[in-house]
Protein backbone atom coordinates (compact mmCIF):
# COMPACT_ATOMS: atom_id res chain seq x y z
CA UNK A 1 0.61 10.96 -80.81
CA UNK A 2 4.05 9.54 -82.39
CA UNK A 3 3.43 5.92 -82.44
CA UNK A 4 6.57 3.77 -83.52
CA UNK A 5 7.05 0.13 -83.39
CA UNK A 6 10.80 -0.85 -83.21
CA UNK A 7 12.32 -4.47 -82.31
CA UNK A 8 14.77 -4.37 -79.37
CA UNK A 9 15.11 -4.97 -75.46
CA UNK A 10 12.61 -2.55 -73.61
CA UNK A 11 15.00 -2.36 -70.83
CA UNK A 12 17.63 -0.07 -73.32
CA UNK A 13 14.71 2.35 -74.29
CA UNK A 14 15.31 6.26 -73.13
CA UNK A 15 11.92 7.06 -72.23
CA UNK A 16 10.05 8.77 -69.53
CA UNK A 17 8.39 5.37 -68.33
CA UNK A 18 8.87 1.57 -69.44
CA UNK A 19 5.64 -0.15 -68.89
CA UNK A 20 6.58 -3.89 -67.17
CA UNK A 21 4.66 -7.17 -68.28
CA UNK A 22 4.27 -7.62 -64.07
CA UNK A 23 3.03 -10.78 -62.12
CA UNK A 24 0.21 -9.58 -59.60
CA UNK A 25 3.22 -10.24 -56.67
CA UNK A 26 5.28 -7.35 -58.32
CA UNK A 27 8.20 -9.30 -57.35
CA UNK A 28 9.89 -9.91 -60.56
CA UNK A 29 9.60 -13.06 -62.53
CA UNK A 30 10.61 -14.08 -66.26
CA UNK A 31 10.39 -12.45 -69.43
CA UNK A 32 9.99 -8.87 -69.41
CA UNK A 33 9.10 -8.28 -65.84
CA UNK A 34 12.62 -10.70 -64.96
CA UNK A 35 14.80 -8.43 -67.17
CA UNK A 36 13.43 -5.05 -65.56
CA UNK A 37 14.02 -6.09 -62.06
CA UNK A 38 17.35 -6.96 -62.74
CA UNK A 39 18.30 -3.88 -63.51
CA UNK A 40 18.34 -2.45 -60.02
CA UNK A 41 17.27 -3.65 -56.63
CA UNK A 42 15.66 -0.44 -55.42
CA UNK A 43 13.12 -1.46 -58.01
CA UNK A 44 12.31 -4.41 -56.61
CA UNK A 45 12.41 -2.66 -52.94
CA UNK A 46 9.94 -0.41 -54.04
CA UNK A 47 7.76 -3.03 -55.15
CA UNK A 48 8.37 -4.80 -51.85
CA UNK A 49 7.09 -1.48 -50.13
CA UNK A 50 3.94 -1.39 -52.31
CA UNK A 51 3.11 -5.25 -51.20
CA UNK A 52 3.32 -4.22 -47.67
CA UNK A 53 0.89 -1.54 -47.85
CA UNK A 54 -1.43 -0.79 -50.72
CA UNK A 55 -1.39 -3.79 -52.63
CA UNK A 56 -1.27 -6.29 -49.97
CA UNK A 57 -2.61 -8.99 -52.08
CA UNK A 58 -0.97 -7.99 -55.31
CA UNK A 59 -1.52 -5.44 -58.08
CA UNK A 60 -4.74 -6.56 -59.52
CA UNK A 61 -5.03 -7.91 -63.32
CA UNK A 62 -5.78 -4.74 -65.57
CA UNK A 63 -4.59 -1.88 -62.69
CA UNK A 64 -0.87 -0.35 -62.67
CA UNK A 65 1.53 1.30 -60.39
CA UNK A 66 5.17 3.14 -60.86
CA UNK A 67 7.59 3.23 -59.31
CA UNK A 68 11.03 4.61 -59.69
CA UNK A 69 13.50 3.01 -62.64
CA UNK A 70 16.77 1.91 -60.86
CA UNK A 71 19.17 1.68 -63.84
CA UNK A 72 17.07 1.55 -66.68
CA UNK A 73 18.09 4.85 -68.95
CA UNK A 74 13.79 5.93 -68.08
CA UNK A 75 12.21 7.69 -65.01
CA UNK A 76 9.82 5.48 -64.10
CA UNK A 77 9.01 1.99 -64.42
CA UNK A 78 4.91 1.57 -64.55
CA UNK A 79 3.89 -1.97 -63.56
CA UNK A 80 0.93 -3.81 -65.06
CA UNK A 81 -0.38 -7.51 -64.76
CA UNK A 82 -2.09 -8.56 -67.71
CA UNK A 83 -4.74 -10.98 -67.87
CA UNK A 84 -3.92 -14.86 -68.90
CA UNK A 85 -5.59 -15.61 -72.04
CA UNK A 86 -8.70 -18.21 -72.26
CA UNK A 87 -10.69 -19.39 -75.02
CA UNK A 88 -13.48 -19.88 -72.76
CA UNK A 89 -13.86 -16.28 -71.11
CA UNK A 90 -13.15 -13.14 -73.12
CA UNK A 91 -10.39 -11.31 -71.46
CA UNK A 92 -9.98 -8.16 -73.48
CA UNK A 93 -11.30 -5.56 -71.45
CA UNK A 94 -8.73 -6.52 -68.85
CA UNK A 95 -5.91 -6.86 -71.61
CA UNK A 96 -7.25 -2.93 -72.89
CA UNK A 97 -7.12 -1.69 -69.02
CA UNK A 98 -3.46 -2.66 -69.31
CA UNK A 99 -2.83 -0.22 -71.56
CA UNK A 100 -5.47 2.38 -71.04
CA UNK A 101 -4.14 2.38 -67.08
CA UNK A 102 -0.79 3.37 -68.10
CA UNK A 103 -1.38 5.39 -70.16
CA UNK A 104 -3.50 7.03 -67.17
CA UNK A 105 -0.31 6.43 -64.56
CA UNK A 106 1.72 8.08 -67.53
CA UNK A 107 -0.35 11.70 -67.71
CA UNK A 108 -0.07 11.69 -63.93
CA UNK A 109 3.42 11.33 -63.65
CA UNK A 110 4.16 13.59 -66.09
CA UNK A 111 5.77 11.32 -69.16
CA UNK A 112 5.70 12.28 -72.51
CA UNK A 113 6.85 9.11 -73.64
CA UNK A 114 6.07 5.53 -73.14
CA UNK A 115 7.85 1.97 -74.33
CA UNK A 116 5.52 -0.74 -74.02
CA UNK A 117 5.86 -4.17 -74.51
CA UNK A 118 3.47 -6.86 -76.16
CA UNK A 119 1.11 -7.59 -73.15
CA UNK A 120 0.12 -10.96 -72.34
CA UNK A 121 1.50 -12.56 -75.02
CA UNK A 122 3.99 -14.33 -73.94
CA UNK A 123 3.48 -17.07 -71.46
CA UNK A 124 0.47 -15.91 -70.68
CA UNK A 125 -0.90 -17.06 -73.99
CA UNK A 126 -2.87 -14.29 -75.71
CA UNK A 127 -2.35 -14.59 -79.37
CA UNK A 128 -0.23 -12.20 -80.90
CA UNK A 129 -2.11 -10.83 -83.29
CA UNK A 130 -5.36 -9.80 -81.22
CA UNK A 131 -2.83 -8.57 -78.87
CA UNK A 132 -1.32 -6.08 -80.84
CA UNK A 133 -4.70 -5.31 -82.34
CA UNK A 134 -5.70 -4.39 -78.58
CA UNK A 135 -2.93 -2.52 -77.61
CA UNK A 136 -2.25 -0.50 -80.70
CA UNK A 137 -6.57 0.13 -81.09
CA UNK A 138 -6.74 1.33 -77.03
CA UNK A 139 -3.39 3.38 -77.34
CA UNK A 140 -4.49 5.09 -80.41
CA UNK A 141 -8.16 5.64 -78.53
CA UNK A 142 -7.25 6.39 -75.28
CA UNK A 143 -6.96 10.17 -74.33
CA UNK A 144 -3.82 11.00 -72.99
CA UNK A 145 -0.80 13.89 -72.50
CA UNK A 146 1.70 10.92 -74.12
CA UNK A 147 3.39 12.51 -76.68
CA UNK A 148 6.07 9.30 -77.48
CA UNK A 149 4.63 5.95 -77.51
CA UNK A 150 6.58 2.86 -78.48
CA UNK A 151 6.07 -0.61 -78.69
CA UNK A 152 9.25 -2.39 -78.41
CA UNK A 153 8.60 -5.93 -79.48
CA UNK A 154 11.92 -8.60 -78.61
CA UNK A 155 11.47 -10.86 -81.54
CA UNK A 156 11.02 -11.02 -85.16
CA UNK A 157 7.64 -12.36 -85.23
CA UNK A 158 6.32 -10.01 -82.56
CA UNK A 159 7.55 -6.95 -84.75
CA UNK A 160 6.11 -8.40 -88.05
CA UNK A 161 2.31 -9.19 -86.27
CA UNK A 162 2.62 -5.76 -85.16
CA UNK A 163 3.55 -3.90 -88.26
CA UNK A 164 1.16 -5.84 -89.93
CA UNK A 165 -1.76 -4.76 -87.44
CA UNK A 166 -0.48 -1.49 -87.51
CA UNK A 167 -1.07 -1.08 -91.23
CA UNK A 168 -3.92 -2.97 -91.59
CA UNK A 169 -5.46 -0.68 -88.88
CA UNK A 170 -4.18 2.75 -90.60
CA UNK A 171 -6.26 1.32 -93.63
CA UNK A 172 -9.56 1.21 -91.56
CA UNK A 173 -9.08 5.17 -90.52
């Protein structure tokens, strides 16, 4: 697998599928999941049609869905909630579904590449460097027909943590 880490806007990335930072409603919100759903209603109508039937009570923290990309330059748009980080209850399983699931919605759609963002870590609290450390360890390990997988981080910070992960991972191999 091609794994690259670039800083950028996730919603400019020519890809097969954009993985969304998604609130369980799947009706938009801020950060990632706000500027995805701005970039076409049918997105959000699709999401509107999953509420009404299979997810009823929301997409459930660790699970995702696709759905179609409105104008986003990708195919698909595959929606994930990730879990809010606590320092009482360890959470990374859930935050490793995230990725894993994905990855799984991915191989059955057919994508051969992926842009991901950095999971959880924004207002939902997860540090950044055990989050990269999570996603870049279950991307690596999880088997899949994803050819392309980035991580397209929006900041500065978020692009050093996870270079630095990145190499200090490559070391361990």
């Amino acid at each position: 697998m091609d794994l690259r880490l670039l800083r950028g806007d996730i919603t400019e990335q020519r890809v097969d599928a954009v993985v969304n930072a998604a609130n369980s409603s799947l009706l938009g919100g801020g950060g990632v999941d706000g500027a995805i759903h701005r970039r076409g209603p049918d997105i959000l109508a699709e999401c509107r049609a999953l509420r009404a039937g299979r997810y009823r009570d929301g997409l459930p923290t660790g699970q995702a869905v696709a759905t179609t990309a409105g104008r986003l330059p990708a195919r698909w748009v595959i929606h994930t909630v990730g879990p809010v980080h606590s320092a009482e209850h360890d959470r990374s399983a859930l935050l490793a579904s995230c990725y894993a699931e994905s990855l799984r919605i991915a191989d059955e759609l057919g994508a051969r590449s992926v842009a991901f963002p950095a999971l959880s870590t924004g207002v939902y609290g997860w540090p950044l460097d055990d989050g990269a450390r999570i996603a870049l360890t279950t991307v690596r390990n999880t088997p899949t027909t994803v050819e392309h997988v980035r991580f397209v981080l929006f900041d500065t910070l978020a692009h050093a943590v996870f270079t630095e992960v990145f190499h200090a991972l490559a070391e361990e191999i």
